[in-house]
C-alpha atoms as a PDB file:
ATOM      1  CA  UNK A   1     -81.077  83.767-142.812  1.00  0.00           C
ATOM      2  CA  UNK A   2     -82.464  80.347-143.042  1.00  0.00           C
ATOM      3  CA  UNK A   3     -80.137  79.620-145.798  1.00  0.00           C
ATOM      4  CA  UNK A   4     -77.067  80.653-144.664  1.00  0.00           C
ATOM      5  CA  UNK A   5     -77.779  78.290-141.454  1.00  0.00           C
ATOM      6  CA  UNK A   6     -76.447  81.116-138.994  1.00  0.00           C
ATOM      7  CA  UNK A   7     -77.518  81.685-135.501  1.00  0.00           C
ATOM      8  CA  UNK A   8     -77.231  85.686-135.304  1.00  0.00           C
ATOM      9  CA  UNK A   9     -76.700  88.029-138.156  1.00  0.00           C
ATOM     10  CA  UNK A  10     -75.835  91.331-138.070  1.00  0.00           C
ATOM     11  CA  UNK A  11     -77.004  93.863-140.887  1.00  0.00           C
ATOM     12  CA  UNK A  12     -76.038  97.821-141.484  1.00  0.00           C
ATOM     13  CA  UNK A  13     -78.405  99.993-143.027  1.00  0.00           C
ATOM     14  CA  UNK A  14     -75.939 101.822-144.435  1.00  0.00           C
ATOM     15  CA  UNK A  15     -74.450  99.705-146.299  1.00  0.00           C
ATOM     16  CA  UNK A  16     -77.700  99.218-148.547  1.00  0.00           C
ATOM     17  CA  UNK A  17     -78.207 102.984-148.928  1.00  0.00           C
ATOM     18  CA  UNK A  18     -79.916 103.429-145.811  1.00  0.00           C
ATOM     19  CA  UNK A  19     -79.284 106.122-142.508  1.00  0.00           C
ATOM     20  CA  UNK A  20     -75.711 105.306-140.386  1.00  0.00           C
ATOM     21  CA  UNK A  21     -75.963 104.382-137.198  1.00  0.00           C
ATOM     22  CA  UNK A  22     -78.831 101.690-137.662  1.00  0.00           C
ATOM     23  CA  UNK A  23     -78.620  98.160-138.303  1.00  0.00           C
ATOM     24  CA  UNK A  24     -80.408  95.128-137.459  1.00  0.00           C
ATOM     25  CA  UNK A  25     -79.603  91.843-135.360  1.00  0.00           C
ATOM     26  CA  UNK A  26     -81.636  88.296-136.232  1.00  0.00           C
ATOM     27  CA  UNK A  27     -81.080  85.983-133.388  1.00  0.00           C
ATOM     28  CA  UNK A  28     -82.213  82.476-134.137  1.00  0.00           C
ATOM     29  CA  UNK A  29     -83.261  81.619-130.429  1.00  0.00           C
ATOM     30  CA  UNK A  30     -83.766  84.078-128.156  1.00  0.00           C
ATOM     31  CA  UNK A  31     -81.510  82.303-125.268  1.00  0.00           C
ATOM     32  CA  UNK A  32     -78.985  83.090-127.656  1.00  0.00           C
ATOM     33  CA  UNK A  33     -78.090  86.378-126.041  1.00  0.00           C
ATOM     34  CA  UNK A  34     -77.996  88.209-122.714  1.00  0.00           C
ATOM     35  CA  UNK A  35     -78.589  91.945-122.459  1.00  0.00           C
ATOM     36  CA  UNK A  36     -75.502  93.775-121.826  1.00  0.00           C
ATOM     37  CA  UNK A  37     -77.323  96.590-119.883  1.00  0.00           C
ATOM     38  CA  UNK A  38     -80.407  96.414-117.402  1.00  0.00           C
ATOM     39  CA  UNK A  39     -83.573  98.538-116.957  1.00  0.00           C
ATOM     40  CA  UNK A  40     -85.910  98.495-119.408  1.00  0.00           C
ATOM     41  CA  UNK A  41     -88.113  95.463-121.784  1.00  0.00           C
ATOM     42  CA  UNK A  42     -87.611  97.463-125.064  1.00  0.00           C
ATOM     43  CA  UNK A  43     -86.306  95.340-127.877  1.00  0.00           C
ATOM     44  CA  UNK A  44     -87.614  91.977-126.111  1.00  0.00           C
ATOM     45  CA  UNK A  45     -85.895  93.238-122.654  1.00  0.00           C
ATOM     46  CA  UNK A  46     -82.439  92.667-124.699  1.00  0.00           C
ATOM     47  CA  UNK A  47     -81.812  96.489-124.819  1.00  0.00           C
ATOM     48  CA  UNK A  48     -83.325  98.885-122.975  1.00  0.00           C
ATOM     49  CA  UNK A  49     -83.885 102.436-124.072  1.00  0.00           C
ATOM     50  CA  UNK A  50     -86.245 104.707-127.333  1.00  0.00           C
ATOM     51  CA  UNK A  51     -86.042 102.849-130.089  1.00  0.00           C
ATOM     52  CA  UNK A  52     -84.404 105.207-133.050  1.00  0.00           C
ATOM     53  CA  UNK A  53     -88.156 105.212-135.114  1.00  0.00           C
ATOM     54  CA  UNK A  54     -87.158 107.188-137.726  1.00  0.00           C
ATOM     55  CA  UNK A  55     -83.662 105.494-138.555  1.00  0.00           C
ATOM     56  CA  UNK A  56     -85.564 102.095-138.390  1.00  0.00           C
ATOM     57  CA  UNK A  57     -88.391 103.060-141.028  1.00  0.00           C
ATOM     58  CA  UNK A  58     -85.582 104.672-143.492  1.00  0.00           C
ATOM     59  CA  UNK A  59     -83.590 101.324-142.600  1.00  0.00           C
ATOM     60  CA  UNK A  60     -86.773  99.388-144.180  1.00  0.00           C
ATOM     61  CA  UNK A  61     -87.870 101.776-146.707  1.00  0.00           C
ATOM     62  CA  UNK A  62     -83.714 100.558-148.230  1.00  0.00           C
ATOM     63  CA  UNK A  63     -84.310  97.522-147.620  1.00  0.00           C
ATOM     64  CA  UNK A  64     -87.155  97.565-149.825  1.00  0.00           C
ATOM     65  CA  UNK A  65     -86.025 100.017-152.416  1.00  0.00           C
ATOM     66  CA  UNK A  66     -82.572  97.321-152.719  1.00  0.00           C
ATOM     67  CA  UNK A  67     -84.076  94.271-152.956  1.00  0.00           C
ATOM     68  CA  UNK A  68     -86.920  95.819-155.617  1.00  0.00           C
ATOM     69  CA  UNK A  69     -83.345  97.334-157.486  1.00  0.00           C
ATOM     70  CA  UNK A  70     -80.924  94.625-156.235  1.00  0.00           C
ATOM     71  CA  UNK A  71     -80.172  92.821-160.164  1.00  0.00           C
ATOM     72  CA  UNK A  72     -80.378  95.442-162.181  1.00  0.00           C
ATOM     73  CA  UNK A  73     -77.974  97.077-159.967  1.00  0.00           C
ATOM     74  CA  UNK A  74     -75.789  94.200-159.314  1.00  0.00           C
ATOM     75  CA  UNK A  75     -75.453  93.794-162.583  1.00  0.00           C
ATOM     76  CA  UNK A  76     -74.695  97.879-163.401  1.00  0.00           C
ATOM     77  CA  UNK A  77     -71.551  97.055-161.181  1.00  0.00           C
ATOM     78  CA  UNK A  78     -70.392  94.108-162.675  1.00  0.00           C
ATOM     79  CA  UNK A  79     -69.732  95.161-165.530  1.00  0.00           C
ATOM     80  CA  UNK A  80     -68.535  98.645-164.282  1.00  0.00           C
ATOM     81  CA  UNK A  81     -66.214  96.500-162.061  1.00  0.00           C
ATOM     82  CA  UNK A  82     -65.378  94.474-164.984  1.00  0.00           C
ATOM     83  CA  UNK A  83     -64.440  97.451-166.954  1.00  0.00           C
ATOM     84  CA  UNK A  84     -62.370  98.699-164.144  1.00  0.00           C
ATOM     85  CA  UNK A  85     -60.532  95.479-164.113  1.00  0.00           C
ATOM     86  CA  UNK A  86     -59.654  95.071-167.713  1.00  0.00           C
ATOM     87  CA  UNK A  87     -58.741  98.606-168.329  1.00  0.00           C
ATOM     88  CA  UNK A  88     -56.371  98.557-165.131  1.00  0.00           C
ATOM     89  CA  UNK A  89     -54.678  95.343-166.334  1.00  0.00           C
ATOM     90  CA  UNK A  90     -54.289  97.271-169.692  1.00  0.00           C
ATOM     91  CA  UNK A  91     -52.565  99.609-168.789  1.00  0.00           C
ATOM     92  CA  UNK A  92     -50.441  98.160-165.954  1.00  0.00           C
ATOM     93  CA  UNK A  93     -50.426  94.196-166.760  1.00  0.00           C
ATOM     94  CA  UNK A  94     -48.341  93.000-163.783  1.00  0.00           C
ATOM     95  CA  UNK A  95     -51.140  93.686-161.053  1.00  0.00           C
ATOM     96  CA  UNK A  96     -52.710  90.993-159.545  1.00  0.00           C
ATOM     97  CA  UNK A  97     -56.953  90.823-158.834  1.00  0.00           C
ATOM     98  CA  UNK A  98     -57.700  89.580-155.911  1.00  0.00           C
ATOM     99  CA  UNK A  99     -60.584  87.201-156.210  1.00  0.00           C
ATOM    100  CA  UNK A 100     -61.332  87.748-159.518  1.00  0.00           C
ATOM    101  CA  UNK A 101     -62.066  83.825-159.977  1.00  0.00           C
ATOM    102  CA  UNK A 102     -64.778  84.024-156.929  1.00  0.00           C
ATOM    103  CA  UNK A 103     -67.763  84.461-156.656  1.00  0.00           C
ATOM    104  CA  UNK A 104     -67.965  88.150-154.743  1.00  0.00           C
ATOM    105  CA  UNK A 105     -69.622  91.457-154.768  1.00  0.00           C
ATOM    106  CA  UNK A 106     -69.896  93.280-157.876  1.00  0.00           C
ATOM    107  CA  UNK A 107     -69.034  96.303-156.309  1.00  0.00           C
ATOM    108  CA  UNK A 108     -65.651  95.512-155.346  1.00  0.00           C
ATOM    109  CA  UNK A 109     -62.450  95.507-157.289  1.00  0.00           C
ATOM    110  CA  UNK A 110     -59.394  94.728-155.117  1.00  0.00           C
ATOM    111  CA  UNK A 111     -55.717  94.615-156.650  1.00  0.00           C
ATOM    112  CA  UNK A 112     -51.780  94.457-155.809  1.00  0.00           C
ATOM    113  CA  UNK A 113     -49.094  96.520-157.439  1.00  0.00           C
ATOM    114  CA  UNK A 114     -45.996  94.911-156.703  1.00  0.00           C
ATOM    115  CA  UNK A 115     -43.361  97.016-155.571  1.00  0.00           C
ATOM    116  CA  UNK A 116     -45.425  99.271-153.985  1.00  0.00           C
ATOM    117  CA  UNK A 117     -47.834  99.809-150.868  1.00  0.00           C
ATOM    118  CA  UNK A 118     -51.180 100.774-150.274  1.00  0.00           C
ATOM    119  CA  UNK A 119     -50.475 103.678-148.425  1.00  0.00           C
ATOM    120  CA  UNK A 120     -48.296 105.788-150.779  1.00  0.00           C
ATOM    121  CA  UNK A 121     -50.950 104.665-153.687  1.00  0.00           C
ATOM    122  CA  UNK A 122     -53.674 106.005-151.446  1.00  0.00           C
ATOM    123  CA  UNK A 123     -52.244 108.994-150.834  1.00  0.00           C
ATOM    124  CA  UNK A 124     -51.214 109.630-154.926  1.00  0.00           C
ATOM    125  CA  UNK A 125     -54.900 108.521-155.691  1.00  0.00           C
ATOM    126  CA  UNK A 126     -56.439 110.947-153.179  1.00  0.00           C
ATOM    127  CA  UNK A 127     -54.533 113.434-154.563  1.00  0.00           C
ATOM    128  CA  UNK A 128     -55.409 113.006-157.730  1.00  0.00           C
ATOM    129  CA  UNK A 129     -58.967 112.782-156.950  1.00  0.00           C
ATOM    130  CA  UNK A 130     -60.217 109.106-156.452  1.00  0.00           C
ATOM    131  CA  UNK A 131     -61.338 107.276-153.119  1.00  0.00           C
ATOM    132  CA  UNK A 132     -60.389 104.108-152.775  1.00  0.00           C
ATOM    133  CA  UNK A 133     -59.228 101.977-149.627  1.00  0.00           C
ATOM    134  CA  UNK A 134     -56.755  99.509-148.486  1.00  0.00           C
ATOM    135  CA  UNK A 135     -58.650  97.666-145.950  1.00  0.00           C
ATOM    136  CA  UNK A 136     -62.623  97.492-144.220  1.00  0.00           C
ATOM    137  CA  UNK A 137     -63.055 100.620-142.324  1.00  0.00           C
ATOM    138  CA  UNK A 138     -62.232  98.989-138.434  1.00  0.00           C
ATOM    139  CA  UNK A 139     -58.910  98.206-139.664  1.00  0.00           C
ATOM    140  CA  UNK A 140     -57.996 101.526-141.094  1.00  0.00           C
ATOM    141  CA  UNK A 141     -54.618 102.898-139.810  1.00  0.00           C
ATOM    142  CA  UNK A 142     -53.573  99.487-139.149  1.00  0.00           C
ATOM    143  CA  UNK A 143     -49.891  98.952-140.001  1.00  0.00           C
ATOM    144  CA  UNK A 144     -49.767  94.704-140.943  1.00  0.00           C
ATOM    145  CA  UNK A 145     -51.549  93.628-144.170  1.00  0.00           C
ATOM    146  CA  UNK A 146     -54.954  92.084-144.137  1.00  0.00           C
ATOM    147  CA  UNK A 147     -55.702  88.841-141.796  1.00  0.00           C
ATOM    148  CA  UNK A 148     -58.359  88.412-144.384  1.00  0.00           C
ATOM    149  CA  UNK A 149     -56.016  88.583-147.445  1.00  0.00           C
ATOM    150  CA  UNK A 150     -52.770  86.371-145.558  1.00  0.00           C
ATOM    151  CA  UNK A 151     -55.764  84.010-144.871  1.00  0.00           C
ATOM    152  CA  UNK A 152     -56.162  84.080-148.546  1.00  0.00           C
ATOM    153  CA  UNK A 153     -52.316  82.820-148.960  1.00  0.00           C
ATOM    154  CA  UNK A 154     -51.738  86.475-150.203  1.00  0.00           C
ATOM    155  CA  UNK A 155     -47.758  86.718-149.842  1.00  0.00           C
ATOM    156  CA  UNK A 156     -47.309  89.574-147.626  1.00  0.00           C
ATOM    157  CA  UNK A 157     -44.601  91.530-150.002  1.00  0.00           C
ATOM    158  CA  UNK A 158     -48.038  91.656-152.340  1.00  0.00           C
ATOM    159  CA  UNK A 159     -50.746  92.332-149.522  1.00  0.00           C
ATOM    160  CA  UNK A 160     -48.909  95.532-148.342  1.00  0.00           C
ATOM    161  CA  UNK A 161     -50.201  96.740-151.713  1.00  0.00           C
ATOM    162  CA  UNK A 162     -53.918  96.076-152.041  1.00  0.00           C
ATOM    163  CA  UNK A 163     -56.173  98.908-152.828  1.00  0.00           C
ATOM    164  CA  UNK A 164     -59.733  98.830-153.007  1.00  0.00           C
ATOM    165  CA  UNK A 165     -61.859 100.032-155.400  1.00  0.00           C
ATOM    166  CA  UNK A 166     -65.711 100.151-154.440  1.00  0.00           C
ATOM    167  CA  UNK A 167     -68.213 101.173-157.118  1.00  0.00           C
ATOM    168  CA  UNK A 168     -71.410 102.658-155.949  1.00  0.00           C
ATOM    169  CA  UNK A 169     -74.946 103.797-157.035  1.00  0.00           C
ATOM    170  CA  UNK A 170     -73.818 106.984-158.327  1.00  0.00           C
ATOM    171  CA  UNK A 171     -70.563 105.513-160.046  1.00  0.00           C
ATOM    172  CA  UNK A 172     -70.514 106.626-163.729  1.00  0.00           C
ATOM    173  CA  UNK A 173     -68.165 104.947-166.979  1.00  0.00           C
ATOM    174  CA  UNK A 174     -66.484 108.025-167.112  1.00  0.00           C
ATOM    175  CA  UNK A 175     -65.215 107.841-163.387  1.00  0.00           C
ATOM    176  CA  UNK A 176     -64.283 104.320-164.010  1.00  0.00           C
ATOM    177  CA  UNK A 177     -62.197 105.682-167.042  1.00  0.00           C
ATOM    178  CA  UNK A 178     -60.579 108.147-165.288  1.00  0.00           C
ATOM    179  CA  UNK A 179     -59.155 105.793-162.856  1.00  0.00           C
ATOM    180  CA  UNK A 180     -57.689 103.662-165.070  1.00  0.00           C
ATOM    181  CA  UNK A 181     -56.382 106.893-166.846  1.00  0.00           C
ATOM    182  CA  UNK A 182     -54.715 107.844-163.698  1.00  0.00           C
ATOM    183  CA  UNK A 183     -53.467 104.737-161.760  1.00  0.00           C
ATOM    184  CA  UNK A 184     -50.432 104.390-164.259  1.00  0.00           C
ATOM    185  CA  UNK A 185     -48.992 107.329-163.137  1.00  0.00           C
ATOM    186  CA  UNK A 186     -49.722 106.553-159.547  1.00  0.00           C
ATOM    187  CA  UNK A 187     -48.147 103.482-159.544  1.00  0.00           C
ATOM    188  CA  UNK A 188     -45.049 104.840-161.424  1.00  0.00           C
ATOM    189  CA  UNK A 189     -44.859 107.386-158.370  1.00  0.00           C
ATOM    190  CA  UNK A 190     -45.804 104.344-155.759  1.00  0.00           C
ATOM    191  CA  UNK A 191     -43.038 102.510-156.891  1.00  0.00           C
ATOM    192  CA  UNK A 192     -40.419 105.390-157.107  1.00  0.00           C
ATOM    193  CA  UNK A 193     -40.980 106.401-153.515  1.00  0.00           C
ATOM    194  CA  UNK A 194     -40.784 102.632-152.480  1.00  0.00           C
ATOM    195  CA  UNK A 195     -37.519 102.032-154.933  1.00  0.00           C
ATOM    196  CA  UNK A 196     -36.140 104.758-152.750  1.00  0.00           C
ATOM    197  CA  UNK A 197     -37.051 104.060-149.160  1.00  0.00           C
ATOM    198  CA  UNK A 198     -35.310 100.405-150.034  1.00  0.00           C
ATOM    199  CA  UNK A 199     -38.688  98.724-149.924  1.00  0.00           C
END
């Protein structure tokens, strides 16, 4: 917190393994906020109402488990991700990584099939299996490419086609294989559907 030199962050326990539905707000100084709604001094008198005990205790208990596991597990991903990356470039050279020369999180691979879009790769990929995603979960269904990714000078004939990979705890070689097995063919059918809607 100190590091970053923020003023309020904002954590999710489930994105470290933990329950949905809890999170965590560090506010530097308390004038910082105002509570939104009246009536009770829980949470120092910022939010009234039962704390959720039990979501907050399995919130720490993942916080402690991930930072105890947090390398060795970063570094599990990295070179899943990295095996991910170099098999999908294999085997269908002209996508493009996004970020690949950043520093980011090792569970995320990102790419761009051009002459395709992320929808009509989703929907071959779910079909043949594999999750993946084109965007962070509060933009889903949105029609326009990433702010994040035009931000990143993305050109938006590319962005229309990112698809996110995200690699997990329980993600295994072999599923990482499989994807790359598949994608090919997805992208072959991605680009046919596109090639006749006059994309």
């Amino acid at each position: 917190f100190d590091r970053l030199g923020c003023d309020l962050l904002t954590v999710s326990a489930h994105k470290i393994g933990g329950p949905k539905g809890v999170g965590a707000l560090l506010v530097r100084e308390p004038g910082f906020i105002e509570p939104l709604i009246r009536g009770g001094s829980q949470q120092a008198g910022v939010r009234p109402g039962t704390e959720n005990v039990t979501g907050i205790i399995g919130f720490g208990t993942a916080a402690e488990l991930a930072a105890k596991q947090q390398p060795e597990h970063a570094c599990r991903l990295a070179g899943l991700r990295s095996r991910l990356r170099d098999r999908l470039q294999a085997a269908v050279p002209d996508i493009a990584v996004l970020g690949d020369d950043a520093i980011s999180a090792p569970r995320i691979l990102t790419i761009c099939t051009p002459g395709t879009d992320s929808e009509a790769l989703l929907m071959h990929l779910d079909l043949a299996g594999i999750a993946a995603g084109s965007g962070s979960a509060c933009t889903t269904g949105a029609v326009n490419p990433s702010h994040v990714l035009a931000a990143m000078g993305i050109p938006r004939e590319l962005a229309i086609s990112a698809v996110r990979f995200s690699l997990g705890r329980g993600t295994t070689a072999d599923e990482v294989d499989r994807v790359a097995e598949v994608f090919p063919a997805v992208a072959a059918k991605a680009r046919g559907l596109a090639g006749a809607l006059g994309r």
